[in-house]
Every structure is written in structure tokens, then in C-alpha cells.
Protein backbone atom coordinates (compact mmCIF):
# COMPACT_ATOMS: atom_id res chain seq x y z
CA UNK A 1 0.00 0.00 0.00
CA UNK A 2 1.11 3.44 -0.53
CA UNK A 3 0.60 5.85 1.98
CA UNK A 4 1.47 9.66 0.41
CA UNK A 5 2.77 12.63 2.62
CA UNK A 6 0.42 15.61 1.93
CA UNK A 7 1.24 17.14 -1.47
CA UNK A 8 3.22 20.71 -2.02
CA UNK A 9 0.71 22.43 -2.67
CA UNK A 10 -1.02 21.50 1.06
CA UNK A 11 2.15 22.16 2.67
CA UNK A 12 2.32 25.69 0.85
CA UNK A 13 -0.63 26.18 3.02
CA UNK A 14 0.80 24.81 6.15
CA UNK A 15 3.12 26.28 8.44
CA UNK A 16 6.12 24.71 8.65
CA UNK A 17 7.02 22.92 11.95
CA UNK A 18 9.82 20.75 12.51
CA UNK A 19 12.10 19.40 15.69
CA UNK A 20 14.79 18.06 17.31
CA UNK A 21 14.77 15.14 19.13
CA UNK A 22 17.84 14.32 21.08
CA UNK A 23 18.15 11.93 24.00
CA UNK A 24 19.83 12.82 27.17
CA UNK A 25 22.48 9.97 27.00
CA UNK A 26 25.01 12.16 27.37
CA UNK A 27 26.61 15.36 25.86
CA UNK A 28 25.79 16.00 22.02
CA UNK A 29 28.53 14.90 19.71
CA UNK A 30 29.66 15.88 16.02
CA UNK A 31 26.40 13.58 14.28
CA UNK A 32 23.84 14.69 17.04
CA UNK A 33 24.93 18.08 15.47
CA UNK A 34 25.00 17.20 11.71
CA UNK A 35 21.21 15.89 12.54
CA UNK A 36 20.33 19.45 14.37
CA UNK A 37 22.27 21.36 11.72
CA UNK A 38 20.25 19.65 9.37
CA UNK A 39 17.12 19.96 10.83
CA UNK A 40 17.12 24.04 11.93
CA UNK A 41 18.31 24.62 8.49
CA UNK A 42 15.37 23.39 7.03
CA UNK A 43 12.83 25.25 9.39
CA UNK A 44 14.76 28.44 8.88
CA UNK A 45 15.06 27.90 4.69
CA UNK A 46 11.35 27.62 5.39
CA UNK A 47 10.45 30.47 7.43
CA UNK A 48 8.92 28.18 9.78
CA UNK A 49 9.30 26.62 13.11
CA UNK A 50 11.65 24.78 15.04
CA UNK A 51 10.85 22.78 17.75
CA UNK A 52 13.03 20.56 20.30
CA UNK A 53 11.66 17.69 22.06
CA UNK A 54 13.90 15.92 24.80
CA UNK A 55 13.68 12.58 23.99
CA UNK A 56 14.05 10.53 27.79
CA UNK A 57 11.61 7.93 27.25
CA UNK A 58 15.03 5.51 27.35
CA UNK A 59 14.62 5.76 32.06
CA UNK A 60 17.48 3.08 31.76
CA UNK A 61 19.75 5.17 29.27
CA UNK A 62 19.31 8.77 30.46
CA UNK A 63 22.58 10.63 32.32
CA UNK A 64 21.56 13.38 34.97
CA UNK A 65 21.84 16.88 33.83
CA UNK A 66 22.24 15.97 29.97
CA UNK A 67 19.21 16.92 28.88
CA UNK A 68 19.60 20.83 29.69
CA UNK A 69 23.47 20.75 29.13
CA UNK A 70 22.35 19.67 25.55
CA UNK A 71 20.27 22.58 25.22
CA UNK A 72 23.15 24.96 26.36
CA UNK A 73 25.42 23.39 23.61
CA UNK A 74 22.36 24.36 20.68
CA UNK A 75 22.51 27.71 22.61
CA UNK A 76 26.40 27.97 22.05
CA UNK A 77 25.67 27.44 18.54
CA UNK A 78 23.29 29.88 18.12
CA UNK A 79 20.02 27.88 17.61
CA UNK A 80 16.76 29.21 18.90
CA UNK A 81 13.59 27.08 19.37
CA UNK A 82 10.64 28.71 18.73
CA UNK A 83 8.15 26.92 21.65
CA UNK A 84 8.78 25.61 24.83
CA UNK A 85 10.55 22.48 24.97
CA UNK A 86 8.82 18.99 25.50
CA UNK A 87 10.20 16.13 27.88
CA UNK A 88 8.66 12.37 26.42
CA UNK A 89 8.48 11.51 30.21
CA UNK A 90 5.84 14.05 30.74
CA UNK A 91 3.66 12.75 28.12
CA UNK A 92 2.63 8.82 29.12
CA UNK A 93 -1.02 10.19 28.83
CA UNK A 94 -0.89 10.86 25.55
CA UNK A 95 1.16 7.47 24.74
CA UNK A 96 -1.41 5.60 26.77
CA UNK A 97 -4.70 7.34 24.54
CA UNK A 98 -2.79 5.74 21.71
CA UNK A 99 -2.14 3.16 22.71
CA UNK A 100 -5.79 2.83 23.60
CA UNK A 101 -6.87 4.10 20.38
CA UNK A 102 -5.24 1.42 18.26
CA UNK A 103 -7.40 -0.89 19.94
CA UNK A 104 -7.87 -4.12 17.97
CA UNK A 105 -4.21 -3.38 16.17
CA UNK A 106 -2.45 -4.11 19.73
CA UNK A 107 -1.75 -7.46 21.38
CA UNK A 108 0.19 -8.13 24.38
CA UNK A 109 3.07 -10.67 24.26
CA UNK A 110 4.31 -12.68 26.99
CA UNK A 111 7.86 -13.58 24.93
CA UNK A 112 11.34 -12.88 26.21
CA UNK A 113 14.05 -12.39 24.36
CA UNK A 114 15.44 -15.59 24.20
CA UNK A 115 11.87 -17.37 23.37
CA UNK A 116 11.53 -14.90 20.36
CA UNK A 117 15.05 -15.81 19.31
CA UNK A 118 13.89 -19.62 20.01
CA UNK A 119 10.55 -19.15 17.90
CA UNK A 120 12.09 -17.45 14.72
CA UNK A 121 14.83 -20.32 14.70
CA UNK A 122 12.03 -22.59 14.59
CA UNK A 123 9.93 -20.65 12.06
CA UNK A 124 12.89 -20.75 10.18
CA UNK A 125 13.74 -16.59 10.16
CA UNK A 126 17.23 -15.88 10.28
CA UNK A 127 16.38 -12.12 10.21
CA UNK A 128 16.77 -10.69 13.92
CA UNK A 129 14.44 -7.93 13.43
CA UNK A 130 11.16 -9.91 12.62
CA UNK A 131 8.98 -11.03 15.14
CA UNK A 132 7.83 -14.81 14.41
CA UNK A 133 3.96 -13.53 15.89
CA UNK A 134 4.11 -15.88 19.11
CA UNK A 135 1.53 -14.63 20.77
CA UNK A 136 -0.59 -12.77 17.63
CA UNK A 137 -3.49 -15.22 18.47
CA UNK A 138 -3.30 -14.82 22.41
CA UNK A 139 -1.22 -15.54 25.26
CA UNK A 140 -0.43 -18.90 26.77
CA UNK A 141 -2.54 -19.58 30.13
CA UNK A 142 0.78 -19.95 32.21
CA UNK A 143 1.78 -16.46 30.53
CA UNK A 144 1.13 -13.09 31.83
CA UNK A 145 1.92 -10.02 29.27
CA UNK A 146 5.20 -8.13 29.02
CA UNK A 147 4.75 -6.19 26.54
CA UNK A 148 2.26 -4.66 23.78
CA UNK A 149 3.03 -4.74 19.88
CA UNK A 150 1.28 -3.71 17.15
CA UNK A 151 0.15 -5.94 14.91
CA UNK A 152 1.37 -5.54 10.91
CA UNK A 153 -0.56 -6.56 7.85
CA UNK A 154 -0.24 -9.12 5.43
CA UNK A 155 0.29 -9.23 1.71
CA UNK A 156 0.31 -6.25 -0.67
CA UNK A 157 -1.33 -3.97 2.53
CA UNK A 158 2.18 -4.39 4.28
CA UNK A 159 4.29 -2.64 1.62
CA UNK A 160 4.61 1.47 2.41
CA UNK A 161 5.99 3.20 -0.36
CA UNK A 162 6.74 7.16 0.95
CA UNK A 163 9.39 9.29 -0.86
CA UNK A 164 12.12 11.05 0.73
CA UNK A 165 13.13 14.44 0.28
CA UNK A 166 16.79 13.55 -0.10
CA UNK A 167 16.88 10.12 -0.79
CA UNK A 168 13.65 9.36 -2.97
CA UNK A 169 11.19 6.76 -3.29
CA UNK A 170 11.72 4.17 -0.11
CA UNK A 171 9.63 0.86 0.20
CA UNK A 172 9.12 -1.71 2.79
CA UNK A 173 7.59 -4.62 3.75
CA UNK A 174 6.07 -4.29 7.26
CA UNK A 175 5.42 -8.07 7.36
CA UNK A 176 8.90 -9.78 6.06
CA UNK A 177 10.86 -6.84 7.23
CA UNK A 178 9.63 -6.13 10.75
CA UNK A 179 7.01 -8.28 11.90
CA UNK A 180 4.89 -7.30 14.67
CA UNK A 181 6.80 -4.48 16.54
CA UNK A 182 6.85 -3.01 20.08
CA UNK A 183 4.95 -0.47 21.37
CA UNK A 184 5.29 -0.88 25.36
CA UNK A 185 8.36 -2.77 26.31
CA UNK A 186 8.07 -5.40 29.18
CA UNK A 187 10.05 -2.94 31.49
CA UNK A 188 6.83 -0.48 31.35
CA UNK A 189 8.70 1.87 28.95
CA UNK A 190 7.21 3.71 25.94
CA UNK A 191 8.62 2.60 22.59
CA UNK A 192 10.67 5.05 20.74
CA UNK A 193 8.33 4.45 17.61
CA UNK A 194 4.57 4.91 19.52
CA UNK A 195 5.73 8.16 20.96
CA UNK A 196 7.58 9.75 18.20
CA UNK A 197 4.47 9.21 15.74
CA UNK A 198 2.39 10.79 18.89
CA UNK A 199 4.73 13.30 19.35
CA UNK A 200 4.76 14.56 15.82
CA UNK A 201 0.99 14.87 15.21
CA UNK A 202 0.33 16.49 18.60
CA UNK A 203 3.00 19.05 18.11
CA UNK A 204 1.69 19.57 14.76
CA UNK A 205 5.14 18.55 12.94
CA UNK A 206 5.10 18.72 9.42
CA UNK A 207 8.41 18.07 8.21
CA UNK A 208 10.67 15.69 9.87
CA UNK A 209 14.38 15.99 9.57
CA UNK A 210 16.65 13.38 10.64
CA UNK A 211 19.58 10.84 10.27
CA UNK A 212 19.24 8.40 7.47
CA UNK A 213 19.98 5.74 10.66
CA UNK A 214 16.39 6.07 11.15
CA UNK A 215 14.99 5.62 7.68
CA UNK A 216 13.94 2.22 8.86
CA UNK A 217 11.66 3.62 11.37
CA UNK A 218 10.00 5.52 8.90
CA UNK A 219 7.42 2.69 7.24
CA UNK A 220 6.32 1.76 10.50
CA UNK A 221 5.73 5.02 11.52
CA UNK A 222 3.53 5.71 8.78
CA UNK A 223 1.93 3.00 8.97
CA UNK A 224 0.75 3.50 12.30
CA UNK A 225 -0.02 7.35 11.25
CA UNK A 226 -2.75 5.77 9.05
CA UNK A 227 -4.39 3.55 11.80
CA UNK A 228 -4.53 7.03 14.07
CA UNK A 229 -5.90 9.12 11.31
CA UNK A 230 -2.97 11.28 12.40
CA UNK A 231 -1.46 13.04 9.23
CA UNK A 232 2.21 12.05 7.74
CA UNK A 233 5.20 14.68 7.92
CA UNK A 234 7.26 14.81 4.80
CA UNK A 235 10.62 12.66 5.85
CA UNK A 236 14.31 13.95 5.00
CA UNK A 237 17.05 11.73 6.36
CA UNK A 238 20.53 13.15 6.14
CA UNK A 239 23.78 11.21 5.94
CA UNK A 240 24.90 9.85 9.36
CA UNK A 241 28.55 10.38 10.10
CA UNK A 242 30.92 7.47 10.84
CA UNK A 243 34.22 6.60 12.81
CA UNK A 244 37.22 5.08 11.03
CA UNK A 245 35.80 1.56 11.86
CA UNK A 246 32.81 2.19 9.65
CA UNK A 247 30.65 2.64 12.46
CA UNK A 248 28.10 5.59 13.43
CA UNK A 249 29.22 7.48 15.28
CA UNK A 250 27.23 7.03 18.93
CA UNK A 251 27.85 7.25 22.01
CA UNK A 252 28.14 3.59 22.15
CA UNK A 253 31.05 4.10 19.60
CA UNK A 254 33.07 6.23 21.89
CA UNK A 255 31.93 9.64 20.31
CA UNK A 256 32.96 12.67 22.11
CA UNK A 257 31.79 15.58 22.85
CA UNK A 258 31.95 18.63 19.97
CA UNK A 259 30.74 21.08 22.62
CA UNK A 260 34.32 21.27 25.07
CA UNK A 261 33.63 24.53 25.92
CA UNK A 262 36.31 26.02 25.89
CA UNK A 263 37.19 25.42 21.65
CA UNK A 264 36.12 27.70 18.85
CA UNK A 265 32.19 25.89 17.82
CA UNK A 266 32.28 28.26 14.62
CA UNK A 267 35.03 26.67 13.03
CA UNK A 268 35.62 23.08 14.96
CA UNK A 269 31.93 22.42 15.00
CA UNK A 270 29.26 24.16 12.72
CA UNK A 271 31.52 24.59 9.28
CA UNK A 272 32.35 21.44 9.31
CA UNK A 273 28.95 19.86 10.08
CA UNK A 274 27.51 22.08 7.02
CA UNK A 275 30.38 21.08 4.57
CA UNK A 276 29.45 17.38 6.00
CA UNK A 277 25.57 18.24 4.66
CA UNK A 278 27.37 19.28 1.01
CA UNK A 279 27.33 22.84 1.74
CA UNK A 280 30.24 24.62 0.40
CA UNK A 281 31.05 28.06 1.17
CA UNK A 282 32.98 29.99 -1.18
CA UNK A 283 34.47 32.53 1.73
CA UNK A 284 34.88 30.90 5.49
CA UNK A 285 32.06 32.57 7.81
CA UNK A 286 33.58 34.93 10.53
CA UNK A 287 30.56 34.79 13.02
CA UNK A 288 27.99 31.79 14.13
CA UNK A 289 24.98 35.07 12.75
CA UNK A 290 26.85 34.97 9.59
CA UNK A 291 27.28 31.19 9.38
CA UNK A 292 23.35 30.77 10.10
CA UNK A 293 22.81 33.28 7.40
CA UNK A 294 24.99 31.79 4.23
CA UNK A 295 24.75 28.14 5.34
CA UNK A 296 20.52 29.19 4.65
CA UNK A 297 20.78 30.64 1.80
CA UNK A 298 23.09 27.58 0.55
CA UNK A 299 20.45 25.09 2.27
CA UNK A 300 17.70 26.74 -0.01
CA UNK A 301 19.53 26.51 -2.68
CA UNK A 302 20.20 22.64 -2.40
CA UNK A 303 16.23 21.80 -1.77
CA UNK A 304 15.02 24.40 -4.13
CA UNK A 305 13.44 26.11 -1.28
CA UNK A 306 11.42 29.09 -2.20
């Protein structure tokens, strides 16, 4: 099935909204920036607005104080949100009406880890991603639930086709791809993908910029958009930067800090992250105003942004 973002000429009649959504894991590093670079560009090519949502849904994974040194770092480099930012742990109501709204689409599983891994060896999937559907037609009566997924469609309904501002059309198979996927984990914690797709439509997001590490996300995001009658941002993932082993670069890859500061964020931090994007500027910047200004213009240029 194809689900289709709103056409140009709707958003021409929308006001542009788009975010940030970092998680307080620890301090920002050099692709947290290329991703917020990326993403306050766009908004301010646009004329519209740019939000930043705190994403701490993650209990387990958040570091004390992060969150607002994070925010001082975007301050350092001279980005402005436009509205009041938004913590995910404030917003379990909102997760829990969805939840509740999908209805019929939600089951709960009782599987652990290792009894998923044990059921997809036995269904034959070598794929770890794809959920063998256990528990689709109920739990077992010496089974109590750990968690809720969402339950994906079969056949020619499972395919969503969207197209990507950078990167074109994208397709994927909900059903051979993913399989049934999480939307409460068994440790009571939202899911990253039930309260993004909330977070989005309440805060009115139309354009979603973001690392092309979480183009996967994107199908089953829409997906669920359609079940909530909630409407579908347009989706721009950006290059993700990587470390000489290949890998992103993550905290989890031993990426440090590009915020020290005490070192120059014009030149160690923001030129590079544009030229990164494929900005190129034909004279070097000489303030973080003037950066925001040319790197703009060049960002317009790139998108064909009115």
C-alpha cells in the first residue's frame, strides 16, 4: 500500500514545523549536530518553526543533567527554538490514549528475548528484526503479558511506499521486514516508535528531519499514522557520520563531545557539520549570525526552497 505525505501544494498552506529530538544519554557529539544542523536549516530555509523535544523515554539510558546541558550546547551554537521544549516523560497520557486508540491493532506478548530468538529459529527466520507472531493469536494460560506490539498486515497492505526528500522513493515490507513491533516494552517503557508518531501529530510537525539511521523507522511510523488518522510529515534523512571503523558514530562508539567549551564551535563544530551536509562556502564565515545566514541561503539553494 502506498501511503502519500500531503502534497506541495497543502504544505504551501501549512506552516512549517519541525524538531529536534535528542536523548539525554550524554553530551551532544559531532552527528547529534550534523542531525540538528540539518534539521534548523530546514525550518529556517522555510520560514517556519523549530521545535526541540527531549527525547528521555530511554529511564534506563538517560545521564543526569544531559538533557539541559544539551540545550546549552544548541545555545552555544546559536540555535533558537521557537516553543517551549517537551520532555517524552511528561507525556505517558498521551502514549497511553494511543495506545488505547489502536485498539484491535495491539496485542500483548508474553515472549522474552530468548523465546523470540527460540521461535524465529524454529519458524525458520534468520532475520533478527522480525517477530515470528508468538503470541498474535493470544497468550499462553501460564503467561502473563510483558509487553504490547502492534500488529502488521499481510500481503500487498504491508508494503509502504513514501518518498524522501533527499533520498527518494523508499519501500518496505512491514510483514517480512519487521514483523509485529513493540509499542510498550516489558520494562513499562514507551517505545521510541509509539511516541515519536504521537509526538509529531500532537505538536503539529510537518516536516521531519533526521539521520538516514532512522529511515527504517519511517514505514512503521507511517503506517501507524494511518491507523490514528494522524497526518504524515514529509521525511528527509541526512547522511549519518561514521568513525574510522565504519561505524556511526554514537555514544556507544566512543563519540565525544563537539561542545568542550572552551574550543572555537564556529570553526571546529558548525563549518564542518555544514560542509558534511554538502554545503560549500565559497568565503569561510567569521561569526555563528553569519554562518546561520549563508549556510541558509546555501540550504535553499540545495532543496530548491522558495
Amino acid at each position: 500500500m502506498t501511503l502519500s505525505v500531503l502534497s506541495d501544494d497543502c504544505y504551501a498552506m501549512l506552516t512549517y514545523r519541525g524538531r529536534f529530538a535528542p536523548s539525554p544519554t550524554g553530551p551532544l557529539h559531532f552527528g547529534s549536530l550534523v542531525a540538528a544542523v540539518a534539521s534548523y536549516l530546514d525550518a529556517k530555509a522555510h520560514r517556519g518553526s523549530w521545535l526541540v523535544r527531549i527525547e528521555d523515554v530511554d529511564f534506563d539510558r538517560n545521564v543526569a543533567g544531559a538533557d539541559h546541558a544539551l540545550l546549552r550546547s544548541l545555545q552555544r551554537c546559536g540555535m533558537k527554538w521557537d516553543e517551549e521544549i517537551t520532555w517524552q516523560s511528561q507525556r505517558g497520557v498521551l502514549y497511553q490514549a494511543a495506545l488505547d486508540q489502536l485498539g484491535r491493532h495491539v496485542f500483548a506478548c508474553s515472549c522474552s528475548r530468548k523465546e523470540i530468538a527460540d521461535s524465529r529459529l524454529r519458524a525458520g527466520l534468520s532475520d533478527s528484526q522480525i517477530y515470528p507472531g508468538t503470541c498474535r493469536a493470544g497468550i499462553a494460560d501460564n503467561k502473563v503479558a510483558r509487553a504490547y506490539r502492534l500488529r502488521v498486515p499481510d500481503g500487498a497492505v504491508a508494503c509502504i511506499t513514501f518518498e524522501d526528500r533527499l533520498l527518494g522513493m523508499q519501500s518496505q515490507d512491514l510483514s517480512t521486514a519487521v514483523g509485529d513491533f513493540v509499542l510498550k516494552r516489558a520494562d513499562g517503557f514507551w517505545a521510541y516508535q509509539l511516541a515519536v508518531v504521537v509526538d509529531d501529530a500532537t505538536q503539529g510537525i510537518t516536516d521531519v528531519v533526521r539521520g538516514a539511521d532512522l529511515l527504517d523507522s519511517s514505514a512503521r511510523q507511517i503506517y501507524m499514522q494511518g491507523i490514528l488518522n494522524y497526518s504524515t510529515p514529509r521525511y528527509l534523512h541526512v547522511p549519518v557520520v561514521i568513525n574510522q571503523n565504519g561505524e556511526k558514530l554514537s555514544k556507544q562508539t566512543g563519540a565525544i563531545a563537539f561542545d568542550r567549551g572552551d574550543n572555537n564551535l564556529l570553526q571546529e563544530a558548525l563549518i564542518p557539520a555544514a560542509q558534511f551536509l554538502g554545503l560549500i562556502f565559497t568565503s569561510t564565515p567569521q561569526s555563528i549570525p553569519e554562518f546561520w545566514s549563508r549556510a541558509t541561503e546555501l540550504w535553499a539553494g540545495k532543496f530548491g526552497i522558495q
